[in-house]
Protein backbone atom coordinates (compact mmCIF):
# COMPACT_ATOMS: atom_id res chain seq x y z
CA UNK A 1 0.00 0.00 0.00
CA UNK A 2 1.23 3.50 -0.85
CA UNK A 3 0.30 6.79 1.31
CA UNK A 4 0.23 10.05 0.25
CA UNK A 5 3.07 12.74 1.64
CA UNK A 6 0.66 13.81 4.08
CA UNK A 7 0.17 10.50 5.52
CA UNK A 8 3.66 10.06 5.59
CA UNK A 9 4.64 13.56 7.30
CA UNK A 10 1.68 13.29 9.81
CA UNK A 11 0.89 9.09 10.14
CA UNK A 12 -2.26 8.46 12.23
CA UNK A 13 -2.04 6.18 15.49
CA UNK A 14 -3.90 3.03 15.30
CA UNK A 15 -4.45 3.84 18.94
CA UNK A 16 -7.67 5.76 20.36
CA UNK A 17 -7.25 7.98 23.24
CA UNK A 18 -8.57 5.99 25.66
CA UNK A 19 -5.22 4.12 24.89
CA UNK A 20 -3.04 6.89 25.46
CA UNK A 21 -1.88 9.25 28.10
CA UNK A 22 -3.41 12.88 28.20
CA UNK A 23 -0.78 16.05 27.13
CA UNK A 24 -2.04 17.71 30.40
CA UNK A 25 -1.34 14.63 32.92
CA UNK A 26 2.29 14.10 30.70
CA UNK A 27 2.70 17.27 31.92
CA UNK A 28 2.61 16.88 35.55
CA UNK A 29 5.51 14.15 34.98
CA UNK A 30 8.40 16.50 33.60
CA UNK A 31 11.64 17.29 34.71
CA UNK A 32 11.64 21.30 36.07
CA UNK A 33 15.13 23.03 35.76
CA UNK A 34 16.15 22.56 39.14
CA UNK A 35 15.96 18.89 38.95
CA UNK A 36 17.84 18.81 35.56
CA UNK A 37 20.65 20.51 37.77
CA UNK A 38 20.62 18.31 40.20
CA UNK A 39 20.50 15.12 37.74
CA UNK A 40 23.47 16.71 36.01
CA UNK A 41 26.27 15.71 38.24
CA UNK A 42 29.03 13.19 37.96
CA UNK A 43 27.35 10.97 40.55
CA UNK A 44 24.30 10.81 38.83
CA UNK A 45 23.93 11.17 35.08
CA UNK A 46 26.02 12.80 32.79
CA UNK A 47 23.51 15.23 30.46
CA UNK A 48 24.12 16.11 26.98
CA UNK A 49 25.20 19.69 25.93
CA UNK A 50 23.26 19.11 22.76
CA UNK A 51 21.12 22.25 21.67
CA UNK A 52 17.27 22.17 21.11
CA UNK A 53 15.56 21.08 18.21
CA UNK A 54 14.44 23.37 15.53
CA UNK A 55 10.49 23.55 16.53
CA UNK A 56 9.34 23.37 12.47
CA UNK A 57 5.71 22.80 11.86
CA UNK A 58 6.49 19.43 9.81
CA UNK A 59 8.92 16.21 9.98
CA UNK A 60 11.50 15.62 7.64
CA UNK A 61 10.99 14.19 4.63
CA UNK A 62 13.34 11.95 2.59
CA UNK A 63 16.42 10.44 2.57
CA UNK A 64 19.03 12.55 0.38
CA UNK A 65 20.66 13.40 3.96
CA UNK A 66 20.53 9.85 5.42
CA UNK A 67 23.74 8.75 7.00
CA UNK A 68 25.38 5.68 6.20
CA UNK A 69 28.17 3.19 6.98
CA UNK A 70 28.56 1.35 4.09
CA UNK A 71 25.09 -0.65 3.54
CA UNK A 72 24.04 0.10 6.48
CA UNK A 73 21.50 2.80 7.74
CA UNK A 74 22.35 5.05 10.86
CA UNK A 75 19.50 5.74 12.96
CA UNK A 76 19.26 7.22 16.42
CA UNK A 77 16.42 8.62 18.72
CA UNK A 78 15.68 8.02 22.59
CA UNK A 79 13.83 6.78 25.01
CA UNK A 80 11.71 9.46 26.70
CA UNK A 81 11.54 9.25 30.54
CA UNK A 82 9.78 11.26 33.10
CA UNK A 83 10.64 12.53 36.75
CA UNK A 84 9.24 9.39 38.05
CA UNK A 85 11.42 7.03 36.47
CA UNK A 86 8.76 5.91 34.10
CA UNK A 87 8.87 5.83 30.12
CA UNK A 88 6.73 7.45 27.58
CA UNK A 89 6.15 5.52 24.68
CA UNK A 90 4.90 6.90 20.84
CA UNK A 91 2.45 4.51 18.46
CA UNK A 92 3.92 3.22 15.89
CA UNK A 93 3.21 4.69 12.07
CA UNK A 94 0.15 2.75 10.92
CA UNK A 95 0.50 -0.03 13.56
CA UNK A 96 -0.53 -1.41 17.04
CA UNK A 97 2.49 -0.84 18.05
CA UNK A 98 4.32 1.29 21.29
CA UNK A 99 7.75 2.50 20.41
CA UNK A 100 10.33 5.19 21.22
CA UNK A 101 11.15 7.61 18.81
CA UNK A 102 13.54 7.41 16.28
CA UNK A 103 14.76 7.96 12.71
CA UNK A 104 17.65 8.39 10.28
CA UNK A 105 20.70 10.13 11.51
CA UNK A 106 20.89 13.26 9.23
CA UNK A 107 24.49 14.53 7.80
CA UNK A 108 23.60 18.21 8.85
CA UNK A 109 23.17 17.35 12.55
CA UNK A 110 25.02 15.22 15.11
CA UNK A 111 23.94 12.63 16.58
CA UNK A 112 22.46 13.92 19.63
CA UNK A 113 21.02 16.95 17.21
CA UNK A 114 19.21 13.80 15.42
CA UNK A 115 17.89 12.10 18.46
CA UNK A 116 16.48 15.17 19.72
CA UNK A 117 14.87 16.14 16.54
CA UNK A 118 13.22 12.87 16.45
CA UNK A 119 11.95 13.02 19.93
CA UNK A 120 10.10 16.00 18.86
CA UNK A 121 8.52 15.45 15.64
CA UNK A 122 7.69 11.77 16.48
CA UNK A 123 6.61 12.34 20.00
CA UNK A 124 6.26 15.70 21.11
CA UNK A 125 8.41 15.54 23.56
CA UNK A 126 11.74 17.74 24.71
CA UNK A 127 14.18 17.38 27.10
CA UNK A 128 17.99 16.73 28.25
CA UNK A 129 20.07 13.45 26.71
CA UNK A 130 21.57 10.95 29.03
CA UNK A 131 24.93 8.84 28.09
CA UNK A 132 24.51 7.02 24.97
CA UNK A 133 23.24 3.77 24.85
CA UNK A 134 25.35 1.13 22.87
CA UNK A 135 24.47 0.51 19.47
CA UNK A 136 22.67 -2.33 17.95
CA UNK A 137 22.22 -3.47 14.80
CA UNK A 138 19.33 -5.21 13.22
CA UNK A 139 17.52 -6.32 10.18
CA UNK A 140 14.13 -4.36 9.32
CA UNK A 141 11.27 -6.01 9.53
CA UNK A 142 10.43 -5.13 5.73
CA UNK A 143 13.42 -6.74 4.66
CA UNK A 144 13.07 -9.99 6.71
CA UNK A 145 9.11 -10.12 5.28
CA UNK A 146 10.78 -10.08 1.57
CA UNK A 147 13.50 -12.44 2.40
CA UNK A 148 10.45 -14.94 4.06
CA UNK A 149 8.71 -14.54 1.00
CA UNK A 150 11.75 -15.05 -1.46
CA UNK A 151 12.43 -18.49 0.55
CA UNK A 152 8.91 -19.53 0.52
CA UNK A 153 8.89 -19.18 -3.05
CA UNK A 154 12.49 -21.44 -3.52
CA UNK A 155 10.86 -23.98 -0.92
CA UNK A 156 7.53 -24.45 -2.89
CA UNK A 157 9.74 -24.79 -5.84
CA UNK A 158 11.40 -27.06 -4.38
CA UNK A 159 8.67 -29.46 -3.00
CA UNK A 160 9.74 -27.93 0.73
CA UNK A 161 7.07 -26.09 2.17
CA UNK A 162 4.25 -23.79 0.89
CA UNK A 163 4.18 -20.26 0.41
CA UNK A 164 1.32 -19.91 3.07
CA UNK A 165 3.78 -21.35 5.76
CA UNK A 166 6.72 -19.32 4.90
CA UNK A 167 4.47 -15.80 4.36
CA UNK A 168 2.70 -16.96 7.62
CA UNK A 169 6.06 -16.70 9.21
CA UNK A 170 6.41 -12.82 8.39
CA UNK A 171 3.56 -11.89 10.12
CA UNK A 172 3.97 -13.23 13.06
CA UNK A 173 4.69 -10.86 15.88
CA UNK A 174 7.87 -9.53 15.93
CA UNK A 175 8.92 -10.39 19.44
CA UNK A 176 8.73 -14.51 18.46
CA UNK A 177 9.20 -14.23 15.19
CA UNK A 178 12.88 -12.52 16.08
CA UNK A 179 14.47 -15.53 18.26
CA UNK A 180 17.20 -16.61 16.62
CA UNK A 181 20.97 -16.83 16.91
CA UNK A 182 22.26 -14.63 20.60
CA UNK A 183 25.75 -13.72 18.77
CA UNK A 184 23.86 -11.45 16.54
CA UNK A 185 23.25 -8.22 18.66
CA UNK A 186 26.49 -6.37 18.47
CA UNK A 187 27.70 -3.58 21.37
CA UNK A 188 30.46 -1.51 21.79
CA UNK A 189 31.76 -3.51 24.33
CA UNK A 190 29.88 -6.89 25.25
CA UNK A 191 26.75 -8.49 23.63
CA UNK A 192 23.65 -9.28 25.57
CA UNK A 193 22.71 -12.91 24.96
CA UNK A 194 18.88 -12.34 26.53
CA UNK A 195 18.15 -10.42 23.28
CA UNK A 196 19.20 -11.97 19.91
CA UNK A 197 17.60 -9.55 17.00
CA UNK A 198 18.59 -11.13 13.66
CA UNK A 199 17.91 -14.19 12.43
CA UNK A 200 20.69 -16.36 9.98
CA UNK A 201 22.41 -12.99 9.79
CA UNK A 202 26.43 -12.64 10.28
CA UNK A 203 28.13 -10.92 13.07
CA UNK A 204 28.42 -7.18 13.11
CA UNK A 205 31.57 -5.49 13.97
CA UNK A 206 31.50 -3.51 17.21
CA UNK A 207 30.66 0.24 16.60
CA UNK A 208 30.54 0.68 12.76
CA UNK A 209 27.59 -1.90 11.86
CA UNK A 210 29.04 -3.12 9.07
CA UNK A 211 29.62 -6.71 8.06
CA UNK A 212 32.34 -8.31 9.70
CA UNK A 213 35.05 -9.78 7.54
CA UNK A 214 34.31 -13.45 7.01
CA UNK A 215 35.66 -16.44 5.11
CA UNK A 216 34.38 -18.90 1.99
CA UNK A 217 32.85 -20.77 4.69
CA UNK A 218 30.86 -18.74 6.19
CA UNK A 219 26.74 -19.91 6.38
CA UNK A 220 24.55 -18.77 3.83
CA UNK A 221 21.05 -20.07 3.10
CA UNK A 222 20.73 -22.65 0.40
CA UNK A 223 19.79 -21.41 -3.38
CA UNK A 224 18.89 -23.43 -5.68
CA UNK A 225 21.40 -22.62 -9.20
CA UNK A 226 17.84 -23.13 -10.94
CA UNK A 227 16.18 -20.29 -8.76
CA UNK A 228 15.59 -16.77 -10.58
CA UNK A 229 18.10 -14.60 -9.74
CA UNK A 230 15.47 -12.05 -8.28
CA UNK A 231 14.69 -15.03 -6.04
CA UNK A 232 18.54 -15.14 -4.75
CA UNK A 233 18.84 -11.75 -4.31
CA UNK A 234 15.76 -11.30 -2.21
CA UNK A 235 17.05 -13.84 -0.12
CA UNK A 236 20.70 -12.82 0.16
CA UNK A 237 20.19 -9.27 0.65
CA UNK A 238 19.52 -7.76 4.03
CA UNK A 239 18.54 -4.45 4.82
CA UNK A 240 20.49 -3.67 7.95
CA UNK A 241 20.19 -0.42 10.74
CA UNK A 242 22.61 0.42 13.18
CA UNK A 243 20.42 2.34 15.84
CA UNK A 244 21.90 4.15 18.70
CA UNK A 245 19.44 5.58 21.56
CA UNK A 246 19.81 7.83 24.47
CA UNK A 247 18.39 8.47 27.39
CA UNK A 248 15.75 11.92 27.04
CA UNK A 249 14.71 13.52 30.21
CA UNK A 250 11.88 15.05 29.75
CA UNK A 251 11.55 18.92 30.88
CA UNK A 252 8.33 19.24 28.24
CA UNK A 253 5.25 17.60 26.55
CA UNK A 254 3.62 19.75 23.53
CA UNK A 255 0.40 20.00 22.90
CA UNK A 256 1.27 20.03 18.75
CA UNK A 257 4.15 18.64 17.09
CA UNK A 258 4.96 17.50 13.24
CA UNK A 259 3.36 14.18 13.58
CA UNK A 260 0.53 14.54 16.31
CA UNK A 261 -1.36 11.71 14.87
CA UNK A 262 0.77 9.65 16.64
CA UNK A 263 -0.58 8.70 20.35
CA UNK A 264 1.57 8.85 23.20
CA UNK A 265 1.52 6.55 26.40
CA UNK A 266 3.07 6.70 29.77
CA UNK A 267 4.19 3.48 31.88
CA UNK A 268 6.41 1.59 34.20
CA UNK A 269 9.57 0.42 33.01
CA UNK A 270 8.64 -3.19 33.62
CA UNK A 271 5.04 -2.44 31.98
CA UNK A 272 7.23 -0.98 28.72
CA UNK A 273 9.80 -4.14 28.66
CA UNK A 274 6.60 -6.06 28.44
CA UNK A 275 4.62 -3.74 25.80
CA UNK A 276 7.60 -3.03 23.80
CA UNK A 277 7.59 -5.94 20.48
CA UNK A 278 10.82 -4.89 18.77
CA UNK A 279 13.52 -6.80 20.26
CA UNK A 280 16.09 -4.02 19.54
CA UNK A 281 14.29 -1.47 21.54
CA UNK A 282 13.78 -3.99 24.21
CA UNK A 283 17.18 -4.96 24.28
CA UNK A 284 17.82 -0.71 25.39
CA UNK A 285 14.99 -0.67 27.61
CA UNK A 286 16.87 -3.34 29.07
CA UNK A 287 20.23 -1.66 29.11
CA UNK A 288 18.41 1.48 30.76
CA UNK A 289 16.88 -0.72 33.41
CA UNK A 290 20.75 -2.46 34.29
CA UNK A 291 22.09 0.67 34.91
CA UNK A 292 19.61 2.21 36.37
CA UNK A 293 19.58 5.32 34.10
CA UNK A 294 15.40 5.79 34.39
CA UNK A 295 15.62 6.23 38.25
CA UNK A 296 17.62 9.66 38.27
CA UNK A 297 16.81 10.55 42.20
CA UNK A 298 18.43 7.43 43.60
């Protein structure tokens, strides 16, 4: 299905209010100054000097500034949290879906710049970064649908399966559908086994997100010689996203931002690892949760 510019600028939730947490009640939940200040401090958390977003009327729109590393898309974004330790969460574009904000790192803007910018247009929301989260890197869910669909077409051909199984297999939710391989997720500095993310997809090297060097015997899935090239390609190629996230502690909730048709929703850190169905914002959530980044008074 194809939407309009509009749609895509300004995407409308799924979500009804009665699912969502009220701008006025958001409100009540932000950071002031004095407790940014206080937060501030090397026993505590160490904020960002980033500057504020540029409040424009409408998102971005395109990708001619879209950052790369080789293949690979850069994204970044954060996960919003309020003076209570909780997290506010943004419907997804189109779907029943909670999930932080984020997009495309820009070339015009640095990485913080990006995160913040996304915060706002997707969510509404501004505030102060936190330390950045490590990076992870993970296969969209778009591209793992058309590489399901390639292989179901190579197994019918082959007498293996039917498409119906395979296809079946993309739609599944994303949480189960994702569970897979644990030496996938790659960190700066460790990898977190609880939360694998790709699935038959090689190692990552730390940092960069781009394929790690690898030898002629390195696993690939079978292709049949006698499969249409389109076919092999589907299956081979992987659209890949190396997303780094930060901390955002919220000092403000608008009332209006660039895509307002999205829904937002407060909750507990627990209640979020549990709502939360992509595994690479889980495995953040997660990372927040360890070092105890959401809980800013303690």
């Amino acid at each position: 299905m194809s939407y309009s510019v509009e749609e895509k600028l300004n995407p409308k939730s799924v979500f009804s209010s009665r699912d969502a947490t009220d701008q006025q009640v958001l409100s009540k939940m932000c950071f002031d100054s004095s407790s940014l200040a206080k937060l501030n401090s090397p026993s505590k958390v160490s904020l960002s000097t980033s500057s504020s977003p540029s409040l424009s009327k409408s998102s971005r729109h395109g990708r001619e500034l879209q950052r790369w590393d080789g293949g690979t898309r850069l994204v970044t974004g954060t996960v919003p949290i309020t003076k209570h330790g909780e997290i506010i969460l943004c419907s997804a574009a189109r779907k029943p879906e909670w999930i932080f904000p984020k997009g495309g790192w820009d070339l015009d803007e640095t990485l913080e710049d990006g995160a913040k910018r996304e915060s706002y247009e997707e969510a509404g929301v501004l505030g102060e970064l936190g330390p950045s989260l490590e990076p992870v890197t993970y296969e969209t869910g778009k591209s793992k649908k058309q590489r399901l669909k390639a292989l179901a077409k190579e197994n019918n051909q082959n007498g293996d399966s039917t498409d119906q199984e395979m296809c079946s297999m993309g739609d599944s939710n994303r949480a189960s559908d994702l569970t897979c391989n644990s030496s996938i997720v790659s960190y700066d500095c460790h990898t977190y086994d609880q939360f694998p993310i790709l699935e038959q997809v090689p190692n990552y090297s730390s940092c960069t997100g781009s394929l790690a060097s690898s030898g002629d015997d390195e696993e690939s899935p079978h292709v049949d010689m006698k499969i249409d090239e389109s076919i092999k390609n589907d299956i081979q190629n992987k659209k890949l996203c190396t997303m780094r996230l930060f901390p955002l502690y919220v000092s403000e909730v608008l009332e209006s931002w660039p895509e307002s048709g999205r829904m937002r929703k407060v909750m507990s850190i627990d209640d979020a690892l549990k709502e939360v169905t992509r595994p690479e914002m889980k495995a953040c959530l997660m990372e927040i949760k360890e070092k105890g980044l959401h809980l800013p008074s303690s």
